[in-house]
Protein backbone atom coordinates (compact mmCIF):
# COMPACT_ATOMS: atom_id res chain seq x y z
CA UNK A 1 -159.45 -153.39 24.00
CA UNK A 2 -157.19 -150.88 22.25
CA UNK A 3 -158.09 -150.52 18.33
CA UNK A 4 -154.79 -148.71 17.61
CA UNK A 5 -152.09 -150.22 15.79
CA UNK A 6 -148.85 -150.65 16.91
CA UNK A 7 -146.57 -147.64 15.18
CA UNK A 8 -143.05 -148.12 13.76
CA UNK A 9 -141.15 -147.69 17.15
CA UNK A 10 -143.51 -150.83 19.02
CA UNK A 11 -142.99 -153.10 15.93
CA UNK A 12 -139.01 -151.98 15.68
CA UNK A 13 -138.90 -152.70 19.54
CA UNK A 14 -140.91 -155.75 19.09
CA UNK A 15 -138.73 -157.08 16.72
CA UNK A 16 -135.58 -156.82 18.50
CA UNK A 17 -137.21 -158.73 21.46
CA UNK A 18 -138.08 -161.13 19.16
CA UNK A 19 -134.35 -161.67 17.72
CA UNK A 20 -132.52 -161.36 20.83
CA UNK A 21 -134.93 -164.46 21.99
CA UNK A 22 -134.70 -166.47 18.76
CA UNK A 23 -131.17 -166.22 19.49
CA UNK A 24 -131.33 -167.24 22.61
CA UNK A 25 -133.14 -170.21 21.07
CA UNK A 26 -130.96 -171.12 18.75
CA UNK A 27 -128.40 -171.32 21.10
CA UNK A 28 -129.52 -173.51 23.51
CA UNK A 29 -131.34 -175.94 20.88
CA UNK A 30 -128.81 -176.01 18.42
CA UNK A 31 -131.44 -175.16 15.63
CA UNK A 32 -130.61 -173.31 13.01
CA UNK A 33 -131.65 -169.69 11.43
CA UNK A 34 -134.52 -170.91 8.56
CA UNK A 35 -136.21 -172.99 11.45
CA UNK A 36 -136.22 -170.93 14.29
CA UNK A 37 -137.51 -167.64 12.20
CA UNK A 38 -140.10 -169.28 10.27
CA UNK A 39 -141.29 -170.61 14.05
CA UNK A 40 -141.54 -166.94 15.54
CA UNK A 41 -143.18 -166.03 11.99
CA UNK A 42 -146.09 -168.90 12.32
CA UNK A 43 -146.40 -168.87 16.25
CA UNK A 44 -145.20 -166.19 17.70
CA UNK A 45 -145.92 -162.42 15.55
CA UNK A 46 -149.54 -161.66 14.24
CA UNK A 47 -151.85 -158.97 13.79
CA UNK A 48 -154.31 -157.30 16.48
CA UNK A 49 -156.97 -159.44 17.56
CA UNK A 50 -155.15 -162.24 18.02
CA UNK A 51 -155.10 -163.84 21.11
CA UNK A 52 -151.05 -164.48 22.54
CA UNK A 53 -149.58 -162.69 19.19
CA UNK A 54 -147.36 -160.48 18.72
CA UNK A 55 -147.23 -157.42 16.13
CA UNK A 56 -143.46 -156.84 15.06
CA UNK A 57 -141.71 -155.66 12.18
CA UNK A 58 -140.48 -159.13 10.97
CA UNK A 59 -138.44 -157.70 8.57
CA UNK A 60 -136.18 -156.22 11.04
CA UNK A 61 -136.47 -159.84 12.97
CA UNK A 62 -135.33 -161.85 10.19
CA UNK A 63 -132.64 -159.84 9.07
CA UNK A 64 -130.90 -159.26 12.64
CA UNK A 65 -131.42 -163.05 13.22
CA UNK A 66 -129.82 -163.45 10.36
CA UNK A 67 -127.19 -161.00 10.42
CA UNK A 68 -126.05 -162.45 13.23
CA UNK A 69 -125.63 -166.18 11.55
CA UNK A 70 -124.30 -164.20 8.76
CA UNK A 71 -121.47 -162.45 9.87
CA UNK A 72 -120.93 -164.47 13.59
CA UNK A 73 -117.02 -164.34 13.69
CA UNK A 74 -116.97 -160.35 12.96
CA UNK A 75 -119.78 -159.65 15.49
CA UNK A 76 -118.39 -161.73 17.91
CA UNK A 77 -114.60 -160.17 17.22
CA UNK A 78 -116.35 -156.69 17.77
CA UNK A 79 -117.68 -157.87 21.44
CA UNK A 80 -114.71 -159.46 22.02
CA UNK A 81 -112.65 -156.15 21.54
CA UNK A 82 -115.36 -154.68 24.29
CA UNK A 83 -114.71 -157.09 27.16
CA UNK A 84 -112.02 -157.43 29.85
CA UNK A 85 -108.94 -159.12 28.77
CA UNK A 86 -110.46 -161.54 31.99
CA UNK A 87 -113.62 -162.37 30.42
CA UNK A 88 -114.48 -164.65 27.41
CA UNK A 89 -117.43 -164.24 25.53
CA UNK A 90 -118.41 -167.56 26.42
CA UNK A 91 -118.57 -166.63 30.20
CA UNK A 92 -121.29 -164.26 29.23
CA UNK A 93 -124.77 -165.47 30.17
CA UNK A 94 -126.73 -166.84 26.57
CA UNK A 95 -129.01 -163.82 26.95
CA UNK A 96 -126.31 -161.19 27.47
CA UNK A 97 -124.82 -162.97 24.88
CA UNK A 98 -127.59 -162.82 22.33
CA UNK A 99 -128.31 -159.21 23.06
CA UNK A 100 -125.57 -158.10 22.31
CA UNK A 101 -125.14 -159.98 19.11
CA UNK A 102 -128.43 -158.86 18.06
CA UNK A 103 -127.06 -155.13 18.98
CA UNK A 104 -124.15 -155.63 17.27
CA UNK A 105 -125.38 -156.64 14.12
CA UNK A 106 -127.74 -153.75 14.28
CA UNK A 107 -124.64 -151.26 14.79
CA UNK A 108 -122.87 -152.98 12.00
CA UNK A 109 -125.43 -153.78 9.36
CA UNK A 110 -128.39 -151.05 9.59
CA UNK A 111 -126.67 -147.71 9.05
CA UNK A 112 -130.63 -146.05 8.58
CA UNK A 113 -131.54 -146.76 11.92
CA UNK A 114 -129.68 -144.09 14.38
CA UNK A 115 -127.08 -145.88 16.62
CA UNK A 116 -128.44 -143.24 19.51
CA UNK A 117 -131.88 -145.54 19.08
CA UNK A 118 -130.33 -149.03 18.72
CA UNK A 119 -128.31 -148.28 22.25
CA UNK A 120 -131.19 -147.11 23.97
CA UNK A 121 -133.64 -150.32 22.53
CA UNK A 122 -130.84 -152.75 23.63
CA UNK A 123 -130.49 -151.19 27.18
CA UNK A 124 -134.09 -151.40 27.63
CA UNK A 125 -134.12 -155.17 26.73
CA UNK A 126 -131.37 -155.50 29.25
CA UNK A 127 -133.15 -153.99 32.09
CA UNK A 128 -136.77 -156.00 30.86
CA UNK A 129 -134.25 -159.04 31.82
CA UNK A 130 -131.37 -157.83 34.20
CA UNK A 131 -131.66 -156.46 37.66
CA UNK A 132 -128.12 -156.04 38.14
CA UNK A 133 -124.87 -154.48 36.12
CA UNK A 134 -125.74 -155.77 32.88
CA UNK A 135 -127.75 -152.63 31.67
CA UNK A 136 -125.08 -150.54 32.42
CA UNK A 137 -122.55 -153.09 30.76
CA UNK A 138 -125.08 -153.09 28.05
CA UNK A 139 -124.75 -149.61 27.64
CA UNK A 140 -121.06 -148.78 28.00
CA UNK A 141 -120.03 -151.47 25.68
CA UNK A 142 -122.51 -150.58 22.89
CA UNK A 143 -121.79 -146.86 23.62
CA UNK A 144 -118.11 -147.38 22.69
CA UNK A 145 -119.23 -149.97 19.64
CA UNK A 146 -121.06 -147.26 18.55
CA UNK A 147 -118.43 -144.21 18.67
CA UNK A 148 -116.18 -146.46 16.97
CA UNK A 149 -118.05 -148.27 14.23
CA UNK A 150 -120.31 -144.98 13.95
CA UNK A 151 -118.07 -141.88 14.32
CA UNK A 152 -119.74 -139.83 12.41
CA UNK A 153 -123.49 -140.25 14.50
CA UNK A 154 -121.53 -138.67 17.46
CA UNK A 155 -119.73 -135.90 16.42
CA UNK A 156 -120.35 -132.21 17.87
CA UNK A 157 -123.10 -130.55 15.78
């Protein structure tokens, strides 16, 4: 067994897992925020040792789960303004869909995290449950969300 604790990337990582699937949750069951955090908090995160837990930075959980509830109609605007003028975010698949909310919010709401590190968290997710396109879709569309909401992360040094 491996004594060494999880460092600030793993949890950060963890976390966004954790959100992208609470989304996904909440979603599908129609439960709200409160509920389906304080489930992941008792049942799903704990500390090493314990057998089928989870260490995450819950802080990071909670507030993109709730960023997303938060501020819903401006995330969902900002994916919107990504897709083709033939696609509806509602044709997305619920997991593509709560990715990129989860991303979003991220972009939008957590200015000291680097966007260069959100993108490349996100796109990992995508390819942990994506075989096809959708990494690359993942990618391109938080790319540009990125450079636009984020300007100033991407100029030339």
């Amino acid at each position: 067994m491996d004594a060494r604790q999880p460092d600030m990337p793993e949890l950060r990582g963890a976390a966004r897992l954790a959100a992208v699937q609470a989304l996904y949750q909440m979603e599908l069951s129609g439960q709200g925020a409160k509920a389906v955090i304080m489930q992941f908090r008792n049942h799903e995160f704990g500390y090493d040792g314990e057998d089928g837990f989870v260490a995450a930075d819950e802080e990071l959980f909670e507030d993109l789960v709730r960023g997303v509830v938060d501020n819903q109609d401006a995330i969902d605007a900002e994916i919107k303004s990504r897709l083709s003028e033939k696609w509806k975010l509602s044709r997305l698949d619920v997991t593509l869909r709560a990715l990129l909310r989860a991303a979003t919010s991220e972009l939008m709401q957590r200015p000291d995290i680097p966007a260069r590190v959100v993108i490349d968290q996100y796109v990992t997710i995508a390819m942990d449950f994506y075989d096809g396109g959708e990494p690359g879709f993942v990618n391109g569309s938080l790319d540009k969300l990125a450079r636009k909401l984020r300007a100033h992360e991407f100029k030339p040094a």
